[in-house]
PDB file of N, CA and C in Angstrom:
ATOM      1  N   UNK A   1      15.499  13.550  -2.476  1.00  0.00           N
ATOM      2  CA  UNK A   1      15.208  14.583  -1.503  1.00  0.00           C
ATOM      3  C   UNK A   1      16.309  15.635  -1.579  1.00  0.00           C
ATOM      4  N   UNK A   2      16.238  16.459  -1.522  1.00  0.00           N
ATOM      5  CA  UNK A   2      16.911  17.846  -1.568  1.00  0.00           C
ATOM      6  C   UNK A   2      17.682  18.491  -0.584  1.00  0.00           C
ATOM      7  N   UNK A   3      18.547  18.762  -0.128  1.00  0.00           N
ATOM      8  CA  UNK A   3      19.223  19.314   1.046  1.00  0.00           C
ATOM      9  C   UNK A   3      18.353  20.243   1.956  1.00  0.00           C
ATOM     10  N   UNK A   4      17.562  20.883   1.459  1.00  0.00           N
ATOM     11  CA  UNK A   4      16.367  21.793   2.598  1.00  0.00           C
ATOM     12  C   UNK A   4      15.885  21.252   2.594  1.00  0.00           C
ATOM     13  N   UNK A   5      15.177  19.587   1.983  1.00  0.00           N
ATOM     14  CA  UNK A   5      13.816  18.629   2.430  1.00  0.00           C
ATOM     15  C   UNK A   5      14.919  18.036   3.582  1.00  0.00           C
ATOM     16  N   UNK A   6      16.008  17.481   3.165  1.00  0.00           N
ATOM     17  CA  UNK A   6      16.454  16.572   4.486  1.00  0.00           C
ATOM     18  C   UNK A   6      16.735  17.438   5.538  1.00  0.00           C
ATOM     19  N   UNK A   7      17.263  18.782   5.679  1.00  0.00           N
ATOM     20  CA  UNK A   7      17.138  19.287   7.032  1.00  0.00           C
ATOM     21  C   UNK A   7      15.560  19.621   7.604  1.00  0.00           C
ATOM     22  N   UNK A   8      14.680  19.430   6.991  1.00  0.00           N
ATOM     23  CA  UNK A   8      13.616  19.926   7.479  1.00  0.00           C
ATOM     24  C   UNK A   8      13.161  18.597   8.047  1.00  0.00           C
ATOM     25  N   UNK A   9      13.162  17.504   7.065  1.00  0.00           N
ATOM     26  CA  UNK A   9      13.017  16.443   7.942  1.00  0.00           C
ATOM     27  C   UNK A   9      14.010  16.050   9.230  1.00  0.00           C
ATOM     28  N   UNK A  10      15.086  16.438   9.555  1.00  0.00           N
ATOM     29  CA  UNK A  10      15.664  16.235  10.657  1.00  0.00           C
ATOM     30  C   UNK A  10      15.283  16.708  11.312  1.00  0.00           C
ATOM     31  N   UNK A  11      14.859  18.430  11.272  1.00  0.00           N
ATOM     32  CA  UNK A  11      14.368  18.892  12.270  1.00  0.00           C
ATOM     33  C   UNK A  11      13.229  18.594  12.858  1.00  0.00           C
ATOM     34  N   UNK A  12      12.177  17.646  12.113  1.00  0.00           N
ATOM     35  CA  UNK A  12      10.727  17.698  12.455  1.00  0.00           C
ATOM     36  C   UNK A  12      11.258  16.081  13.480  1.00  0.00           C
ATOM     37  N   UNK A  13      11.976  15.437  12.847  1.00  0.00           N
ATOM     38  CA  UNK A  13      12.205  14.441  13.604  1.00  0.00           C
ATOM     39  C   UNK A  13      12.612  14.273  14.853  1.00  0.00           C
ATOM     40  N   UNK A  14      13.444  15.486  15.245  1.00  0.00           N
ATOM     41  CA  UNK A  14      13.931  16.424  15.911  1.00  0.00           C
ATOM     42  C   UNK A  14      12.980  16.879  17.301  1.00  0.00           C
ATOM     43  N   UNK A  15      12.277  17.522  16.632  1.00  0.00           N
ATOM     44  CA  UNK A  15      11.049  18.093  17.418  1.00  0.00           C
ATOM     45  C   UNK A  15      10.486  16.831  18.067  1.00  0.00           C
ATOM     46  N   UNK A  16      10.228  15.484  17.304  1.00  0.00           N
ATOM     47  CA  UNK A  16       9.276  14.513  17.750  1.00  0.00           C
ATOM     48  C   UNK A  16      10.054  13.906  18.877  1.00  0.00           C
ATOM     49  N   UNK A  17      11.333  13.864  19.067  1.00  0.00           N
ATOM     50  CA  UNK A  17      12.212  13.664  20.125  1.00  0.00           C
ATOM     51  C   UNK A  17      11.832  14.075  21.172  1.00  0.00           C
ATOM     52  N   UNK A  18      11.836  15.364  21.387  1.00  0.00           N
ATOM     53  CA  UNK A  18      11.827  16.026  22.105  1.00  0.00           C
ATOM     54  C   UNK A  18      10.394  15.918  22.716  1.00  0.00           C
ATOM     55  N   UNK A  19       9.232  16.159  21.824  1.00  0.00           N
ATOM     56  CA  UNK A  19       8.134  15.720  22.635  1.00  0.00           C
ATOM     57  C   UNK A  19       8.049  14.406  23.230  1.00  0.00           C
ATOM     58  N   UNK A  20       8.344  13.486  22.989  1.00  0.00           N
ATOM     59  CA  UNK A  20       8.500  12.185  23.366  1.00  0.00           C
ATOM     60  C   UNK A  20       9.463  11.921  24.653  1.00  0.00           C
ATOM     61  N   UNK A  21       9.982  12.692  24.991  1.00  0.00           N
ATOM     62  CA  UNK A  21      11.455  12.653  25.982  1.00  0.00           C
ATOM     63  C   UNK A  21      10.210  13.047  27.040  1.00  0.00           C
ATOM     64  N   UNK A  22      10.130  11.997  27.953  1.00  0.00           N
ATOM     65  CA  UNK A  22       9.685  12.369  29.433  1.00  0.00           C
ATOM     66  C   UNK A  22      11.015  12.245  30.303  1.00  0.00           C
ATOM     67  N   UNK A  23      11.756  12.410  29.904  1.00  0.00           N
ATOM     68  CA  UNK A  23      12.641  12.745  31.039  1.00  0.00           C
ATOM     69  C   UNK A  23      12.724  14.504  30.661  1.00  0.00           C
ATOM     70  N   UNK A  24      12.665  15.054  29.766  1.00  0.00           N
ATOM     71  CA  UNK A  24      12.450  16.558  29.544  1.00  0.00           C
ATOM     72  C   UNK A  24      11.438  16.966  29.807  1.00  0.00           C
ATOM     73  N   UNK A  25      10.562  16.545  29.926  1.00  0.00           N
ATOM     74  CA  UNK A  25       9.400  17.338  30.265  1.00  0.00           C
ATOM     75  C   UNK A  25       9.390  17.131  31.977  1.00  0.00           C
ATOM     76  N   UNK A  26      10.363  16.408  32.393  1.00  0.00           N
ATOM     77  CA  UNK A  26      10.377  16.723  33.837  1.00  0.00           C
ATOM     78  C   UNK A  26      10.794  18.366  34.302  1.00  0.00           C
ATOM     79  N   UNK A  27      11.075  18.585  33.568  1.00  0.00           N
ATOM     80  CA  UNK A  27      12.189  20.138  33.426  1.00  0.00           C
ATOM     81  C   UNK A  27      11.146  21.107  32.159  1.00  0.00           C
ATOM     82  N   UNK A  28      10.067  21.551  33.155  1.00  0.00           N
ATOM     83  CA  UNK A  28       9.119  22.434  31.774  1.00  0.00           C
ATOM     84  C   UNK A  28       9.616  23.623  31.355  1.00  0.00           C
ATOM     85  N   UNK A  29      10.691  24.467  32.191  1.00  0.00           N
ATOM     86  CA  UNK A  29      11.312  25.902  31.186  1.00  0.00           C
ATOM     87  C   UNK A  29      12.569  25.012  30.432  1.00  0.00           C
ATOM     88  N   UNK A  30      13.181  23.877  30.785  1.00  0.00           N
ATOM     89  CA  UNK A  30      14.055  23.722  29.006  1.00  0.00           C
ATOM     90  C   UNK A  30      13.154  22.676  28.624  1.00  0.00           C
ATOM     91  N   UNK A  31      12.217  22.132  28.617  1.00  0.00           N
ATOM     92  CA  UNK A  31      11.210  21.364  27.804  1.00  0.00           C
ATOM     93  C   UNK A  31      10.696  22.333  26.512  1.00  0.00           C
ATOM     94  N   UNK A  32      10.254  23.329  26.896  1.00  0.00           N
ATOM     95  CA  UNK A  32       9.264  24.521  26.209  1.00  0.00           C
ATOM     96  C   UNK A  32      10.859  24.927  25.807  1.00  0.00           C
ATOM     97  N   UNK A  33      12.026  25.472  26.401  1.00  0.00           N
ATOM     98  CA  UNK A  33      12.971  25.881  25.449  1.00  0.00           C
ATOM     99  C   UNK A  33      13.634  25.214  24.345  1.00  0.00           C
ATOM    100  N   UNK A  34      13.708  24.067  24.495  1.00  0.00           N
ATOM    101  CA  UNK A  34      14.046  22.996  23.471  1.00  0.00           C
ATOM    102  C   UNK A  34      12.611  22.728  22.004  1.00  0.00           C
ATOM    103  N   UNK A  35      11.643  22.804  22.813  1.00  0.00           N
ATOM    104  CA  UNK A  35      10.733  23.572  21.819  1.00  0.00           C
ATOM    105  C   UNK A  35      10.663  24.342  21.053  1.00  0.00           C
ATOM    106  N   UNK A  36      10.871  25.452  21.693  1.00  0.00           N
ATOM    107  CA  UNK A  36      11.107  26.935  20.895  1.00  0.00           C
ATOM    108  C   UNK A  36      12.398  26.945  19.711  1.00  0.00           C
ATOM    109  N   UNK A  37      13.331  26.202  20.448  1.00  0.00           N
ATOM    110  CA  UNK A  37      14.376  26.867  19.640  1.00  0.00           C
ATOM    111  C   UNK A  37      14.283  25.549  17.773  1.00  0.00           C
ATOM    112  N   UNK A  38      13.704  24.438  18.262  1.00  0.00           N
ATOM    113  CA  UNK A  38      13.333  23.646  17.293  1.00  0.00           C
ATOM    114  C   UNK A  38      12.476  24.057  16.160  1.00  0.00           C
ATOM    115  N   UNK A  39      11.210  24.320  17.271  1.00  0.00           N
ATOM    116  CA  UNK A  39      10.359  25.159  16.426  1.00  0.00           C
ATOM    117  C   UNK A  39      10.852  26.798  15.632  1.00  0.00           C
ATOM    118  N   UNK A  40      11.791  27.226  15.842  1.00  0.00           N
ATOM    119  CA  UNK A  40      12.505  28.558  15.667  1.00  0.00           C
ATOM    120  C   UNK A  40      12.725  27.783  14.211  1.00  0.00           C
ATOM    121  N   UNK A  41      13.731  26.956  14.431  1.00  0.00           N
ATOM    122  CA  UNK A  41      14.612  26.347  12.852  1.00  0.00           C
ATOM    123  C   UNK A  41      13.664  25.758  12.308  1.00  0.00           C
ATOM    124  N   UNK A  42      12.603  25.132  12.180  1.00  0.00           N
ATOM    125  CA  UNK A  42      11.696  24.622  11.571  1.00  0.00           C
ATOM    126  C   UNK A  42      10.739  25.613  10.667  1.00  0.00           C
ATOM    127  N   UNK A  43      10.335  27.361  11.729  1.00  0.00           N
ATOM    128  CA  UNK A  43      10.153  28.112  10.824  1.00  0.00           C
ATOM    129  C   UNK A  43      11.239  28.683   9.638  1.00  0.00           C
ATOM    130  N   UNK A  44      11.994  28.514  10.015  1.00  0.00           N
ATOM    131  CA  UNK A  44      13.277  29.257   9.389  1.00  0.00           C
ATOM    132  C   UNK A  44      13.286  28.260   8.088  1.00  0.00           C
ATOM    133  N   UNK A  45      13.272  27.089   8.104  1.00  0.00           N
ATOM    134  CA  UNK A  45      13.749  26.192   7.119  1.00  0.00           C
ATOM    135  C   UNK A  45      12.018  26.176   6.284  1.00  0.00           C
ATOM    136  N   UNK A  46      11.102  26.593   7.058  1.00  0.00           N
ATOM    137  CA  UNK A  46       9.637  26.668   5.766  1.00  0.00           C
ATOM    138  C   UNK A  46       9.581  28.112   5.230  1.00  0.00           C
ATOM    139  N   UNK A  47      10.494  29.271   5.622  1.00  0.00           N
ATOM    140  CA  UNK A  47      10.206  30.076   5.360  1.00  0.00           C
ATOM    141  C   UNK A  47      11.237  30.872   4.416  1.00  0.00           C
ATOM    142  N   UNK A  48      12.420  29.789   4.270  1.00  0.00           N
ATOM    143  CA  UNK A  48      13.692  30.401   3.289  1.00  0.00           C
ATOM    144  C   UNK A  48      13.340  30.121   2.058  1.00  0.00           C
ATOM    145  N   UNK A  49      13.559  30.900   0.903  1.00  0.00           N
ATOM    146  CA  UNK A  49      13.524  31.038  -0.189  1.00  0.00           C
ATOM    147  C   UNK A  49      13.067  30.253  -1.180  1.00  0.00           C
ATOM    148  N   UNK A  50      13.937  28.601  -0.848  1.00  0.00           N
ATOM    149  CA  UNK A  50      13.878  27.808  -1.624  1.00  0.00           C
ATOM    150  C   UNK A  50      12.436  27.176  -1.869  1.00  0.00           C
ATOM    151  N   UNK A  51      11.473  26.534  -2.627  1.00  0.00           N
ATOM    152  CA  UNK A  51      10.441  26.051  -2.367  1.00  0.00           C
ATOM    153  C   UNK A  51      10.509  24.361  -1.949  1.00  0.00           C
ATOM    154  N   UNK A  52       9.984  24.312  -1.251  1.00  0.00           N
ATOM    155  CA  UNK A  52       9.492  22.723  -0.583  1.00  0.00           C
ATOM    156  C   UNK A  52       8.440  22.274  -1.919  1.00  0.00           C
ATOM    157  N   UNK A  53       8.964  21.506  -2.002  1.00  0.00           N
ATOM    158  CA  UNK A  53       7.637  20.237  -2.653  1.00  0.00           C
ATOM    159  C   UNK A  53       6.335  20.526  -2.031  1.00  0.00           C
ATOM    160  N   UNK A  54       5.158  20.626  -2.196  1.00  0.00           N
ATOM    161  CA  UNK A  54       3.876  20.504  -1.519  1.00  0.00           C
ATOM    162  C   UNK A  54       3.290  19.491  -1.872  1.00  0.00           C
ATOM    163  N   UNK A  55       3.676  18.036  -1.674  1.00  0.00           N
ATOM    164  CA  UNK A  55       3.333  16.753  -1.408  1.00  0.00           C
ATOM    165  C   UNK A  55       3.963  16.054  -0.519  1.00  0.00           C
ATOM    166  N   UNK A  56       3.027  15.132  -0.435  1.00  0.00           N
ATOM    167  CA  UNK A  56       2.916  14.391   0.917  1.00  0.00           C
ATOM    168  C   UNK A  56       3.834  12.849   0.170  1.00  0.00           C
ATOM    169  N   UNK A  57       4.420  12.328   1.375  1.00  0.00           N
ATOM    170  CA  UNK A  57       5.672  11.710   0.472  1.00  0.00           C
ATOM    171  C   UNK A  57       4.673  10.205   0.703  1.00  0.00           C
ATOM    172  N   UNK A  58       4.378   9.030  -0.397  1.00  0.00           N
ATOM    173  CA  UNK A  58       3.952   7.918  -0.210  1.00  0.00           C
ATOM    174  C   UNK A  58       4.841   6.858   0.979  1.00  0.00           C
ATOM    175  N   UNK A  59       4.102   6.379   1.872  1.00  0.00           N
ATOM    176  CA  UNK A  59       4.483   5.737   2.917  1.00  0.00           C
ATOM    177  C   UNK A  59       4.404   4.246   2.102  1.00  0.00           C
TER     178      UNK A  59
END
């Protein structure tokens, strides 16, 4: 895996945190902000230069 595959996977892992956290979603403007700013770096990291693999990794 590649240094932009493993941050992208942190971040998505990242994100799944965060949806999963019901103690954050008690709190819906930093629920949705912790969102945003995840989802912010997640575009950022599909949209820099380098190319991503376009396969799906065998489980």
């Amino acid at each position: 895996m590649t240094k932009e595959e493993s941050e992208l996977a942190d971040a998505l892992r990242e994100r799944l945190k965060i949806i999963s956290d019901d103690a954050s979603r008690r709190n819906p403007d930093q629920h949705v902000k912790q969102l945003r700013e995840i989802s912010e770096r997640i575009e950022g990291r599909l949209s820099s230069p380098v190319r991503l693999k376009t396969r799906l990794p065998i489980l």
